[in-house]
Structures are given as C-alpha cells and as structure tokens.
PDB file of N, CA and C in Angstrom:
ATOM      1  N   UNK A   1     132.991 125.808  77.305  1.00  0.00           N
ATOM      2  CA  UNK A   1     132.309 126.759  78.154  1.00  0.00           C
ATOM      3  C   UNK A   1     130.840 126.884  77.765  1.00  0.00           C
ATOM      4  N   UNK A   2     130.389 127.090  76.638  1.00  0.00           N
ATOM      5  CA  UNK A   2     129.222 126.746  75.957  1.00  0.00           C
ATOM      6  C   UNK A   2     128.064 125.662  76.589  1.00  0.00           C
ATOM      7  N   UNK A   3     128.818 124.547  76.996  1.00  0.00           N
ATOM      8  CA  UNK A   3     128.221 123.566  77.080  1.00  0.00           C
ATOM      9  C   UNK A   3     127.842 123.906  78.894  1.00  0.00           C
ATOM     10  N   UNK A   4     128.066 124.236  79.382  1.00  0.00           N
ATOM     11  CA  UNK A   4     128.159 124.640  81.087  1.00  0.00           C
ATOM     12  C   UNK A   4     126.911 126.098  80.678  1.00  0.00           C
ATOM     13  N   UNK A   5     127.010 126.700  79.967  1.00  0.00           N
ATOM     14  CA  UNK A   5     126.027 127.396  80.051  1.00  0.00           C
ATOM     15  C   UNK A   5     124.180 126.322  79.413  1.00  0.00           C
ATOM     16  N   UNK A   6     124.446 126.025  78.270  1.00  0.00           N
ATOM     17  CA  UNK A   6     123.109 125.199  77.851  1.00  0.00           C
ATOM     18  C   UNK A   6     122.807 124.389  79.270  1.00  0.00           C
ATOM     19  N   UNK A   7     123.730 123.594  80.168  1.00  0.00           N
ATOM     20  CA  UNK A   7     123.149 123.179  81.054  1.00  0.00           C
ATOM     21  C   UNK A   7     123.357 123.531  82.302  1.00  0.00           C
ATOM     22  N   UNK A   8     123.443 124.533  82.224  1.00  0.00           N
ATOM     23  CA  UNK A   8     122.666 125.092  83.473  1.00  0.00           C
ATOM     24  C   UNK A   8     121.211 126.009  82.673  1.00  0.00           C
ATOM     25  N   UNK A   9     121.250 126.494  81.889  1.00  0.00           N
ATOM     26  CA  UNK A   9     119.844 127.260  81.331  1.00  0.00           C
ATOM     27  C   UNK A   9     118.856 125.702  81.061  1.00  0.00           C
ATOM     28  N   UNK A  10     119.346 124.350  80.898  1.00  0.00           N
ATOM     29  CA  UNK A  10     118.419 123.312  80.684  1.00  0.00           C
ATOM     30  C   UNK A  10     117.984 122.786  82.255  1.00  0.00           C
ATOM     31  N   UNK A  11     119.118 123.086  83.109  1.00  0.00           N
ATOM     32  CA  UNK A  11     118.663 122.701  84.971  1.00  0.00           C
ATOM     33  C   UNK A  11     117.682 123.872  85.294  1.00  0.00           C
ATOM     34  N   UNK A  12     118.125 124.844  84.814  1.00  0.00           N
ATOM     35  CA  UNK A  12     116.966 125.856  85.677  1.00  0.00           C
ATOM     36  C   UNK A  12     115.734 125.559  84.994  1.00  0.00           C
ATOM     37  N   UNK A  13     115.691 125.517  83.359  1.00  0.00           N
ATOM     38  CA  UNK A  13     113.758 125.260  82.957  1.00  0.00           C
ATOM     39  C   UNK A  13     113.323 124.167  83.532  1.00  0.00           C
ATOM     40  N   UNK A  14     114.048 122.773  83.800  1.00  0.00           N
ATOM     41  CA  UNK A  14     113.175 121.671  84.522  1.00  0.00           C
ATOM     42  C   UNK A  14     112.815 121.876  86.097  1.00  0.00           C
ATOM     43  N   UNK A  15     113.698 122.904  86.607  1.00  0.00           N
ATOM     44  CA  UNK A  15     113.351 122.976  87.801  1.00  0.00           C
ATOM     45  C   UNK A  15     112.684 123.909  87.893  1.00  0.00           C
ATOM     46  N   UNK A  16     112.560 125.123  87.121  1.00  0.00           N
ATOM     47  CA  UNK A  16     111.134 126.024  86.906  1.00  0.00           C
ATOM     48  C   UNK A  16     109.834 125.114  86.870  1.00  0.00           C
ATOM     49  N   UNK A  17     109.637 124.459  85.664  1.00  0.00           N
ATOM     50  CA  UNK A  17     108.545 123.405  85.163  1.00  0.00           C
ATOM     51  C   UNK A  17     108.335 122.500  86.906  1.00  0.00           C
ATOM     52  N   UNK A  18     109.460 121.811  87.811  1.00  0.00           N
ATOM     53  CA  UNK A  18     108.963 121.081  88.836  1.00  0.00           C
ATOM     54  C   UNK A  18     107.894 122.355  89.720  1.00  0.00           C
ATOM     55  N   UNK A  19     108.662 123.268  89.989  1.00  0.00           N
ATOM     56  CA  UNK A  19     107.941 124.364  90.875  1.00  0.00           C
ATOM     57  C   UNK A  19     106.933 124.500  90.196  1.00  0.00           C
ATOM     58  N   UNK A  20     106.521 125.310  89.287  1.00  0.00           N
ATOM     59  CA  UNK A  20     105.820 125.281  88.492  1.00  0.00           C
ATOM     60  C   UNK A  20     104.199 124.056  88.768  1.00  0.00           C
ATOM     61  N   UNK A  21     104.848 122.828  88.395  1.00  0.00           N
ATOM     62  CA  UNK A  21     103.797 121.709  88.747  1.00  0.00           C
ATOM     63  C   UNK A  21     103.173 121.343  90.445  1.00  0.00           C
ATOM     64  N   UNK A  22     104.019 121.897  91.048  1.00  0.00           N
ATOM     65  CA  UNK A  22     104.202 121.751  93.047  1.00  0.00           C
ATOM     66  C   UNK A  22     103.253 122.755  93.284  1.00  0.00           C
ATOM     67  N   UNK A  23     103.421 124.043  92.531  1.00  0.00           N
ATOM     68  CA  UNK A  23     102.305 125.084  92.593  1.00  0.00           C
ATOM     69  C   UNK A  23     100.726 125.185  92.304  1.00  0.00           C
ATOM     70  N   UNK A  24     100.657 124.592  91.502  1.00  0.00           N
ATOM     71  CA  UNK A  24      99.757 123.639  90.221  1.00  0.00           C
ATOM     72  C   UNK A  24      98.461 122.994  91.685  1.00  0.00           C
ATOM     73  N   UNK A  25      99.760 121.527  92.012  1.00  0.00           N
ATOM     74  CA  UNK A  25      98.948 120.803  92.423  1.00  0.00           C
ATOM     75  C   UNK A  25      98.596 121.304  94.243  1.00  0.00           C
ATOM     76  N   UNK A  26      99.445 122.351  94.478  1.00  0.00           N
ATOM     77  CA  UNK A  26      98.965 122.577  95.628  1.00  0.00           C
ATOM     78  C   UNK A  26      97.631 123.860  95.622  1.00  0.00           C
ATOM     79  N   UNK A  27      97.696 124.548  94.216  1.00  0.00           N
ATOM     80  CA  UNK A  27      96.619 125.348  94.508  1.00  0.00           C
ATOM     81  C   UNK A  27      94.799 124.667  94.180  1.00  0.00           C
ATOM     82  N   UNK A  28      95.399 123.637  93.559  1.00  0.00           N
ATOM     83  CA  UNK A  28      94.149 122.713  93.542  1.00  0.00           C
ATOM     84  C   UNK A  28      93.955 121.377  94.262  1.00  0.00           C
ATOM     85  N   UNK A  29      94.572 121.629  95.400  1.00  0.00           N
ATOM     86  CA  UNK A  29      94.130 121.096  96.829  1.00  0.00           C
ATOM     87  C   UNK A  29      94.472 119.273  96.998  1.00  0.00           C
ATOM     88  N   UNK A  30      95.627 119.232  96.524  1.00  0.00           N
ATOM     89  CA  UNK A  30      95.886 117.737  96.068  1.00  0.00           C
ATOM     90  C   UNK A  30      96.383 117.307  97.426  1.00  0.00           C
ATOM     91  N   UNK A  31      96.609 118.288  98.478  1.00  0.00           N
ATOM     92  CA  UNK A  31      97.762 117.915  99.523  1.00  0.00           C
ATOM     93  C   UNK A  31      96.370 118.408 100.841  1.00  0.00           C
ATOM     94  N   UNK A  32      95.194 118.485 100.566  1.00  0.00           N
ATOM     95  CA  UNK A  32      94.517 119.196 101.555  1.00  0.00           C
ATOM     96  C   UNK A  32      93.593 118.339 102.365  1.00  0.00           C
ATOM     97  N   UNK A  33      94.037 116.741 102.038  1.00  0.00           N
ATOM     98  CA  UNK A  33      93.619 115.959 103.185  1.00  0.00           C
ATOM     99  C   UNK A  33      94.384 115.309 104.052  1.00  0.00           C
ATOM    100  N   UNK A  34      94.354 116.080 105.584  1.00  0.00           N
ATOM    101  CA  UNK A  34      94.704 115.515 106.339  1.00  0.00           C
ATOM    102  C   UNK A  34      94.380 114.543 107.478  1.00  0.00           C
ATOM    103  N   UNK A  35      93.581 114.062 106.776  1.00  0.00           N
ATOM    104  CA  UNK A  35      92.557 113.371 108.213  1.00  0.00           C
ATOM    105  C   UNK A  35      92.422 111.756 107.551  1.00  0.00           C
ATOM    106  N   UNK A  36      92.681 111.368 106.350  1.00  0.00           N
ATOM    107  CA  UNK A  36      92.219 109.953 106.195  1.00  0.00           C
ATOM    108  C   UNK A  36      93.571 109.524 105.791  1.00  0.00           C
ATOM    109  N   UNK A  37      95.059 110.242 105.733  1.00  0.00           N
ATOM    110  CA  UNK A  37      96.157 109.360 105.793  1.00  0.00           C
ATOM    111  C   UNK A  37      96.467 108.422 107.129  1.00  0.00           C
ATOM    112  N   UNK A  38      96.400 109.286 108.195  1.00  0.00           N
ATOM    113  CA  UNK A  38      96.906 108.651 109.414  1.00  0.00           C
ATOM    114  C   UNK A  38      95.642 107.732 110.016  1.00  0.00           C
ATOM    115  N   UNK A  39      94.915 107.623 109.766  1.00  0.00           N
ATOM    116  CA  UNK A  39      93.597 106.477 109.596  1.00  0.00           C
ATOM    117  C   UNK A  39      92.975 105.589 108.850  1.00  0.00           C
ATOM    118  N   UNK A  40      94.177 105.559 107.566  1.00  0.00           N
ATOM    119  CA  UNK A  40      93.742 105.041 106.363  1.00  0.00           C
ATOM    120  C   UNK A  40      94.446 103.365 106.731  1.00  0.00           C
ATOM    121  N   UNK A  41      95.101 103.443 107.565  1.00  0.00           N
ATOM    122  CA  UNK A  41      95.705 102.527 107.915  1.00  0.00           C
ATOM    123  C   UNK A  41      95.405 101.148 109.231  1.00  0.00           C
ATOM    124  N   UNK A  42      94.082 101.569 109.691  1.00  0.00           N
ATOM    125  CA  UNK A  42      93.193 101.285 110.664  1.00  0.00           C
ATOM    126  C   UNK A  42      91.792 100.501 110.044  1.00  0.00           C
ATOM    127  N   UNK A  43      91.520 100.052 108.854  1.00  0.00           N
ATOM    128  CA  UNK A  43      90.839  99.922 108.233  1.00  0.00           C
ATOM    129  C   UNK A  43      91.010  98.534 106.764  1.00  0.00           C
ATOM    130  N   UNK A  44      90.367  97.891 106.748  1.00  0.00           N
ATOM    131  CA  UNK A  44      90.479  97.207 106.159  1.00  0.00           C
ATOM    132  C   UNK A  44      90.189  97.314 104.611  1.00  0.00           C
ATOM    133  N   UNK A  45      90.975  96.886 103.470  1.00  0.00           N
ATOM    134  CA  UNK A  45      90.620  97.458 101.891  1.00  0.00           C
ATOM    135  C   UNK A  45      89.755  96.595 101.668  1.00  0.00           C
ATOM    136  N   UNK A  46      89.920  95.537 101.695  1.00  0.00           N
ATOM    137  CA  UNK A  46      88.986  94.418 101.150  1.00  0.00           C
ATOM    138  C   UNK A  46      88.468  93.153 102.130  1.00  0.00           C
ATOM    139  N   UNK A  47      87.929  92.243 101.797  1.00  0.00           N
ATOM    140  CA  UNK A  47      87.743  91.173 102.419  1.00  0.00           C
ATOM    141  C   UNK A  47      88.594  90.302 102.231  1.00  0.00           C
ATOM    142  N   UNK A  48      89.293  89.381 103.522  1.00  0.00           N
ATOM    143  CA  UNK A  48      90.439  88.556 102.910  1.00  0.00           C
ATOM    144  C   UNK A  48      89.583  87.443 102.302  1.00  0.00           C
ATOM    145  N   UNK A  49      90.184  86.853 101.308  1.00  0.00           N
ATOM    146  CA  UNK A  49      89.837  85.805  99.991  1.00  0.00           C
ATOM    147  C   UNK A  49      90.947  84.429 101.318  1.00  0.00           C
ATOM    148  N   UNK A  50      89.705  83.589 100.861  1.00  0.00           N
ATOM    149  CA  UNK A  50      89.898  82.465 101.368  1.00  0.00           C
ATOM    150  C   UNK A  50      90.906  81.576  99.957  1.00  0.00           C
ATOM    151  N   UNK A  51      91.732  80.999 100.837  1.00  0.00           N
ATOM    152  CA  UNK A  51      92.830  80.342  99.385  1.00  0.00           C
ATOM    153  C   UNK A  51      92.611  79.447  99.928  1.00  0.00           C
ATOM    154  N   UNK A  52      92.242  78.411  98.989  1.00  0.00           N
ATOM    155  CA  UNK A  52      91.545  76.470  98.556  1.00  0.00           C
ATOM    156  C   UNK A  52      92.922  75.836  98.782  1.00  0.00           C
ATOM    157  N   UNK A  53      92.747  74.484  99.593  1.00  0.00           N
ATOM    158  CA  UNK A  53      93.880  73.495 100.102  1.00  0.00           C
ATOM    159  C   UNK A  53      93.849  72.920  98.289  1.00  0.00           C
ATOM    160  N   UNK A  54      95.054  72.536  98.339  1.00  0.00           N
ATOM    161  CA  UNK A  54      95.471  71.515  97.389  1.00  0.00           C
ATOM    162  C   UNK A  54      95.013  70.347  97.343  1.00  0.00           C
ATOM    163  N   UNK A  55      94.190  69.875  96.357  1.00  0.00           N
ATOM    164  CA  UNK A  55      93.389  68.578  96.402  1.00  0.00           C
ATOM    165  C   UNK A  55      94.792  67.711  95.866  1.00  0.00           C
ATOM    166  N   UNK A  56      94.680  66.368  97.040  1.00  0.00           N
ATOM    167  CA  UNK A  56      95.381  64.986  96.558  1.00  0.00           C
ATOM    168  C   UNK A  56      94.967  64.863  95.201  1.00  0.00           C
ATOM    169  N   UNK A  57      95.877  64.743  94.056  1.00  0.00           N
ATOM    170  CA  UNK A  57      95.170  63.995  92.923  1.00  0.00           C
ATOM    171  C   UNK A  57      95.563  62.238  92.780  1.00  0.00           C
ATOM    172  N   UNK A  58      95.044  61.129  92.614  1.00  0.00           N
ATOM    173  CA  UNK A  58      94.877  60.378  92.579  1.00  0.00           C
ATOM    174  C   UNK A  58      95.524  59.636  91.819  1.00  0.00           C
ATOM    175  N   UNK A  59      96.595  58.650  91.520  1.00  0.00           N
ATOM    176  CA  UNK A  59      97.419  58.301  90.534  1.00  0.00           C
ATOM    177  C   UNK A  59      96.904  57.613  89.891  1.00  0.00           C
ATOM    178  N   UNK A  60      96.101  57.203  88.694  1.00  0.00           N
ATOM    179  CA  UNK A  60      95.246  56.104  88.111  1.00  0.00           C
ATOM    180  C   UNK A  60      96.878  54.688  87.375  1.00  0.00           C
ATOM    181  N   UNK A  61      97.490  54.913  87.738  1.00  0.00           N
ATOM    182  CA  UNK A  61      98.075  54.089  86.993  1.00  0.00           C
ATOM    183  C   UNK A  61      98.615  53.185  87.361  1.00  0.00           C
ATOM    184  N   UNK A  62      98.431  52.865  88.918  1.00  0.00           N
ATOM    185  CA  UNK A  62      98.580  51.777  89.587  1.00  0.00           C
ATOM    186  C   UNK A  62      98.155  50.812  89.425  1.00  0.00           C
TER     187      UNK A  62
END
C-alpha cells in the first residue's frame, strides 16, 4: 500500500513541475507567434546545392 501512495505523490510532483514549465513558457511568450507558422512553409530555407554527375574514371590497366 505504501508503494501506491510514493507513486502517486511522485505522479503528481512531475505533473506539477510539467504545468509548472507550460506556465513558464507561456508567460514569456514562447507560443505568441502566430503569423510566421502557417507561412513559414511558403518560403524557401536555403538555396538548392547543385549535386556534381559522377565522373567516368578511366581504367589505366588496359
């Protein structure tokens, strides 16, 4: 019976600590852009890199 109490008093502090961190990062505005997800995707990251053909190499031992 012991053991049913430690874990549930060990489920509730990690799930205190998650809320806890959800609170955290929402009062310092981590979730407060909404305008460059749904457009972030319309846009290119980089320049595509050109990939080099495979040069024939030459058998010298003919």
């Amino acid at each position: 019976m012991s053991v049913i109490i430690v874990l549930l008093i060990a489920s509730i502090s990690v799930a205190a600590i998650f809320l806890f961190a959800f609170l955290w990062s929402v009062k310092n505005g981590q979730y407060k852009d909404e305008i460059s997800p749904p457009v972030r995707i319309l846009f290119d990251d980089a320049t595509p890199t050109v990939q080099q053909q495979p040069t024939e190499e030459k058998n010298t031992n003919e």
